[in-house]
C-alpha atoms as a PDB file:
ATOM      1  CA  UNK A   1       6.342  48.303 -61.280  1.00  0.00           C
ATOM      2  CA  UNK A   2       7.625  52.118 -60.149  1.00  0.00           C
ATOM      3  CA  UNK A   3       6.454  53.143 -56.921  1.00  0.00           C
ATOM      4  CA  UNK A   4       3.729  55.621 -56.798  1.00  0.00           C
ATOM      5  CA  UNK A   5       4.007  58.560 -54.542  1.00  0.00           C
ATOM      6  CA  UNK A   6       1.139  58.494 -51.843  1.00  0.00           C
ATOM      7  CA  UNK A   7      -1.117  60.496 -49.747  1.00  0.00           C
ATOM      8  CA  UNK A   8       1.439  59.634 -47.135  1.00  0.00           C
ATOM      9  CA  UNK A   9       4.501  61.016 -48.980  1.00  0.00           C
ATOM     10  CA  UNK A  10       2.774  64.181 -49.825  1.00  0.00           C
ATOM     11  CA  UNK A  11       1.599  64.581 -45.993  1.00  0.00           C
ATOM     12  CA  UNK A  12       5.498  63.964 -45.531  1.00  0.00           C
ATOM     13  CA  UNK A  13       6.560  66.332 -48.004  1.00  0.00           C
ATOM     14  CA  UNK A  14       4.039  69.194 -46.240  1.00  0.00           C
ATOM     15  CA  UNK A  15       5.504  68.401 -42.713  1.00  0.00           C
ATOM     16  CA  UNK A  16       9.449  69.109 -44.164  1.00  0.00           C
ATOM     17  CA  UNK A  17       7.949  72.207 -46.128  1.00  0.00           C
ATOM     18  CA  UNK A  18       6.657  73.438 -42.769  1.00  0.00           C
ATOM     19  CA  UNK A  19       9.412  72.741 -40.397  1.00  0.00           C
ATOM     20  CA  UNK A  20      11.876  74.124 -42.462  1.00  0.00           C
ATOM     21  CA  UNK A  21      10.432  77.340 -42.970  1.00  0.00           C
ATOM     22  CA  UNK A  22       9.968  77.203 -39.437  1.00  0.00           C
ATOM     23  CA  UNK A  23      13.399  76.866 -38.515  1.00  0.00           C
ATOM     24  CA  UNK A  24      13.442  80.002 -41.258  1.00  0.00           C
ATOM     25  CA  UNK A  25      16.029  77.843 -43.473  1.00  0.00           C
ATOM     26  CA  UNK A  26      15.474  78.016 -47.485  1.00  0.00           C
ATOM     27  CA  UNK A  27      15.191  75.097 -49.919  1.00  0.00           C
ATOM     28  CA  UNK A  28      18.608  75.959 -51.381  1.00  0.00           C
ATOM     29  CA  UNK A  29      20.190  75.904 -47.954  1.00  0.00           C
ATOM     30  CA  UNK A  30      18.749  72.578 -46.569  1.00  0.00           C
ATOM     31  CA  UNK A  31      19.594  71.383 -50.018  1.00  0.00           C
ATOM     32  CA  UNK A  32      23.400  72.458 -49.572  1.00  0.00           C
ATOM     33  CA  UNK A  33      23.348  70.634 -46.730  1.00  0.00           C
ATOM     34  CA  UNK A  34      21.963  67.804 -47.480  1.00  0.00           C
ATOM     35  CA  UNK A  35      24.298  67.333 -50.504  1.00  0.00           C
ATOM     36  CA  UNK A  36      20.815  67.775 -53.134  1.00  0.00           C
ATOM     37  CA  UNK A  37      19.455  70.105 -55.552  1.00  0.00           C
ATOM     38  CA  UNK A  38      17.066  72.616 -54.600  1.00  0.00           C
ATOM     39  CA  UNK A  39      14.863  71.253 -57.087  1.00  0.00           C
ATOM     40  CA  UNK A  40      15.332  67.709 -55.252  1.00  0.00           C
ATOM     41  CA  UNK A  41      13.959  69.665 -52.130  1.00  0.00           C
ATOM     42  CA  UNK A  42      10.948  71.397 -53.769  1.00  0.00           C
ATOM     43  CA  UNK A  43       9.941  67.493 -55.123  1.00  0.00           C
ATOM     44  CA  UNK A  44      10.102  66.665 -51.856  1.00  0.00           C
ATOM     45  CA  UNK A  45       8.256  69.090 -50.415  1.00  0.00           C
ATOM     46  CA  UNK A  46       5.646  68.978 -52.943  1.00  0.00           C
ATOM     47  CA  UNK A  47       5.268  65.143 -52.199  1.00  0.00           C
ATOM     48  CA  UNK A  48       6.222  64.445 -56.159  1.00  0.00           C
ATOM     49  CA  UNK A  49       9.325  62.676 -54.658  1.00  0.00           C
ATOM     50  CA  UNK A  50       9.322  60.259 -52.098  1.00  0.00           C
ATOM     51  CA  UNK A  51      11.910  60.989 -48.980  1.00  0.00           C
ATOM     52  CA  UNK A  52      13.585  57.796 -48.042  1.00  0.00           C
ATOM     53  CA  UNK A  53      13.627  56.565 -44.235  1.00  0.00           C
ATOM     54  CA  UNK A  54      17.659  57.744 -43.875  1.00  0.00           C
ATOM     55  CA  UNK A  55      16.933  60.471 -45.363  1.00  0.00           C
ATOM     56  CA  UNK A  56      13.996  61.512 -42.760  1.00  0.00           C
ATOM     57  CA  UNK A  57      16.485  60.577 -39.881  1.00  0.00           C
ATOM     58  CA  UNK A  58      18.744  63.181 -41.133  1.00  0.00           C
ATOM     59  CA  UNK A  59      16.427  65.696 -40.904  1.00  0.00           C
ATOM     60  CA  UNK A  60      14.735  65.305 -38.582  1.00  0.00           C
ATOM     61  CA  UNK A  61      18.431  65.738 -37.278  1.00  0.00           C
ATOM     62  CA  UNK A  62      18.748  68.691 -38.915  1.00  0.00           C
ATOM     63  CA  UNK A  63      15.803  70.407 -38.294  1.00  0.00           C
ATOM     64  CA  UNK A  64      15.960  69.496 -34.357  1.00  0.00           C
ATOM     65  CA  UNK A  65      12.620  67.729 -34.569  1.00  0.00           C
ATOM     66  CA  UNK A  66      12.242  63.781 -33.783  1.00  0.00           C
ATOM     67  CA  UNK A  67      11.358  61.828 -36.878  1.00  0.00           C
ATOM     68  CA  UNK A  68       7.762  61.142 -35.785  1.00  0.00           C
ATOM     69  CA  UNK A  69       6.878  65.058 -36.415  1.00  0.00           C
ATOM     70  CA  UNK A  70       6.850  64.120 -40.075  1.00  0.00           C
ATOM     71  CA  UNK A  71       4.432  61.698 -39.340  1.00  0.00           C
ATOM     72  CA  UNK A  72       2.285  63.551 -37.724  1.00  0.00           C
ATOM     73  CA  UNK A  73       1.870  61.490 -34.711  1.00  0.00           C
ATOM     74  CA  UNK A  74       1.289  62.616 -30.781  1.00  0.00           C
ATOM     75  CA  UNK A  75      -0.607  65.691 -32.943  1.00  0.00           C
ATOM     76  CA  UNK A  76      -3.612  65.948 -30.780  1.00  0.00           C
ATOM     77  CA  UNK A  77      -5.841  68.011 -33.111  1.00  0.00           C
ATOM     78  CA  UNK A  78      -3.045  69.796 -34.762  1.00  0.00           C
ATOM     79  CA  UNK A  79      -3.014  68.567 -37.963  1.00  0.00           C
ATOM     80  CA  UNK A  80      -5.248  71.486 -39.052  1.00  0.00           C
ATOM     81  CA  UNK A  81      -3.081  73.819 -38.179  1.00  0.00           C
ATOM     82  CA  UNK A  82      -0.146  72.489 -40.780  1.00  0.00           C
ATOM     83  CA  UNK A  83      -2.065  73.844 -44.156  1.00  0.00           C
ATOM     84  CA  UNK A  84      -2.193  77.135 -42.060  1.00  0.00           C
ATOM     85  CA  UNK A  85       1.786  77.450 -42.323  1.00  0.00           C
ATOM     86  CA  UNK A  86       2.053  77.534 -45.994  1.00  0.00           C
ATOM     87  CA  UNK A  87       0.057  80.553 -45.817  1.00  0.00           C
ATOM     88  CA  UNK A  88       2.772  83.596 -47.028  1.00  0.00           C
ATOM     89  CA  UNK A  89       4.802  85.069 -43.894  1.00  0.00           C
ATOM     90  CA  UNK A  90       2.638  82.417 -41.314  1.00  0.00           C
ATOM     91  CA  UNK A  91       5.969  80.856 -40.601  1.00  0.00           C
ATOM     92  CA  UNK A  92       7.364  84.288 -39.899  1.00  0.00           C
ATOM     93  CA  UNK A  93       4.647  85.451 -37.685  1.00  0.00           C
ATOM     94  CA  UNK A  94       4.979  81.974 -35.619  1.00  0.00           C
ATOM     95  CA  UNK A  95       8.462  82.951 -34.895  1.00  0.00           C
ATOM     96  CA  UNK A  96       7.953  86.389 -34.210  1.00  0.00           C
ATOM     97  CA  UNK A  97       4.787  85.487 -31.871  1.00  0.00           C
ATOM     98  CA  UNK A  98       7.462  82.906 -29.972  1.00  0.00           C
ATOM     99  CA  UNK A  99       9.920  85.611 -28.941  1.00  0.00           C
ATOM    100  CA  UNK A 100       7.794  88.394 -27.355  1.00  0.00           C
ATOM    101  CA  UNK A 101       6.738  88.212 -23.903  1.00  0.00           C
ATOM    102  CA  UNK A 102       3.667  86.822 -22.704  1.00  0.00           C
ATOM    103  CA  UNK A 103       1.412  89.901 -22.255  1.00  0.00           C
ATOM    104  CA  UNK A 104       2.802  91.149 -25.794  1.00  0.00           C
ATOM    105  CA  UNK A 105       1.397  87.517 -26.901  1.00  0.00           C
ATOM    106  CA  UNK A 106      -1.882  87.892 -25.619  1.00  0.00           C
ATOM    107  CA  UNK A 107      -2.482  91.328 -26.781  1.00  0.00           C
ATOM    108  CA  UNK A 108      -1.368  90.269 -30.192  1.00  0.00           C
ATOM    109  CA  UNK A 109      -4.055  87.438 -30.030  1.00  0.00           C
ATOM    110  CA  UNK A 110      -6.922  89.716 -29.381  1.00  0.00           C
ATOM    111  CA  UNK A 111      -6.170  91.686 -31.994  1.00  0.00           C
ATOM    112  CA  UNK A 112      -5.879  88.743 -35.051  1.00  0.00           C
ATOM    113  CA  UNK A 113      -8.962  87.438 -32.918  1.00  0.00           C
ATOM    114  CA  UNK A 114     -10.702  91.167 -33.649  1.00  0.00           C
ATOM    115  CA  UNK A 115      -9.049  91.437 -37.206  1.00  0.00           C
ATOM    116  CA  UNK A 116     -10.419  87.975 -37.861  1.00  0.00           C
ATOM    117  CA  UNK A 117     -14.265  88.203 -36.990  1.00  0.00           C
ATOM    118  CA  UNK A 118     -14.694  91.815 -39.132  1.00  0.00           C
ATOM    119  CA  UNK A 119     -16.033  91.066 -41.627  1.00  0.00           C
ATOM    120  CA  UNK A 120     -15.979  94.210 -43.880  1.00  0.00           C
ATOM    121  CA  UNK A 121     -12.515  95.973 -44.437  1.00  0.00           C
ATOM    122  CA  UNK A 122     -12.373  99.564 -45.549  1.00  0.00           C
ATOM    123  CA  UNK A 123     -10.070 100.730 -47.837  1.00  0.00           C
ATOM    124  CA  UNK A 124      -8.325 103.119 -45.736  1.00  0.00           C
ATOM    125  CA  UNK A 125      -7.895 100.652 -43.294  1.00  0.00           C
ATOM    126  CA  UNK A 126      -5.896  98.521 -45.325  1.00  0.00           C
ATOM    127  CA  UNK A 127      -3.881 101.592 -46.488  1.00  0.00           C
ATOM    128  CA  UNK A 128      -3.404 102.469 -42.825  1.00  0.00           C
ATOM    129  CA  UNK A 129      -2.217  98.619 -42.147  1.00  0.00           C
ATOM    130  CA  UNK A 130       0.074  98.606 -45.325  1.00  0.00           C
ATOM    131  CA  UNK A 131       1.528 101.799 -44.526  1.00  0.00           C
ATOM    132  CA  UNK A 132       2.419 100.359 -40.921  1.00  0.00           C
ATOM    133  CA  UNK A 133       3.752  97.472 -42.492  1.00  0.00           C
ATOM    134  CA  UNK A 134       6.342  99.796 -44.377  1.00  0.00           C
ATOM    135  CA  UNK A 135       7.177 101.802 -41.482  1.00  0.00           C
ATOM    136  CA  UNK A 136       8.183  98.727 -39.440  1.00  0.00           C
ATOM    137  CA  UNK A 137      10.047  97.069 -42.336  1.00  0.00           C
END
């Protein structure tokens, strides 16, 4: 009888698919390394593949992470927060949040904590905030 791919493995396959874009590396690369197709990655990540126990061990080594962040466990109400990184550019904006001071941090917060609770965006607002977005690219 084949083995079916679980809950579990899917879970698994979220956890790689969010470490590795944190660590900003793409499915071809951590495929190169890990002597695989990049199509052998995206099954992995989409939990239609299983990922075998040596495989998790290397990486885990890769990705500087101990094998137990696949697993999810010592997550003390954090695993609602790993749906939130497949969310477009989320990754990005983690890292980017990480590297700026404190007081750059906090004043970032209150603004995706002001952006978050209004509820009715004008249209020239969003112009305004795409336009932004272009000047900083």
């Amino acid at each position: 009888m084949p083995k079916r791919v679980t809950e579990a493995d899917r879970a698994v396959g979220a956890r790689l698919h969010a470490l590795r874009k944190a660590r900003g590396l793409t499915q071809s690369a951590l495929a190169e390394v890990l002597g695989v197709s990049f199509q052998q990655v995206q099954k992995y990540e989409r939990g239609a593949n299983r990922i075998g126990a040596g495989r998790i061990r290397t990486l885990a080594g890769l990705l500087e992470v101990p094998v137990s962040a696949f697993y999810g466990e010592g997550e003390e109400g954090g695993g609602e927060l790993l749906p939130l990184l497949h969310i477009p550019h989320a990754a990005e904006l983690l890292q980017a949040y990480g590297a700026m001071p404190a007081v750059m941090r906090t004043a970032l917060l209150n603004v995706a904590r002001g952006l978050a609770h209004h509820r009715a965006v004008e249209a020239e607002d969003v112009a305004v905030a795409t336009d932004l977005a272009r000047i900083d690219a």
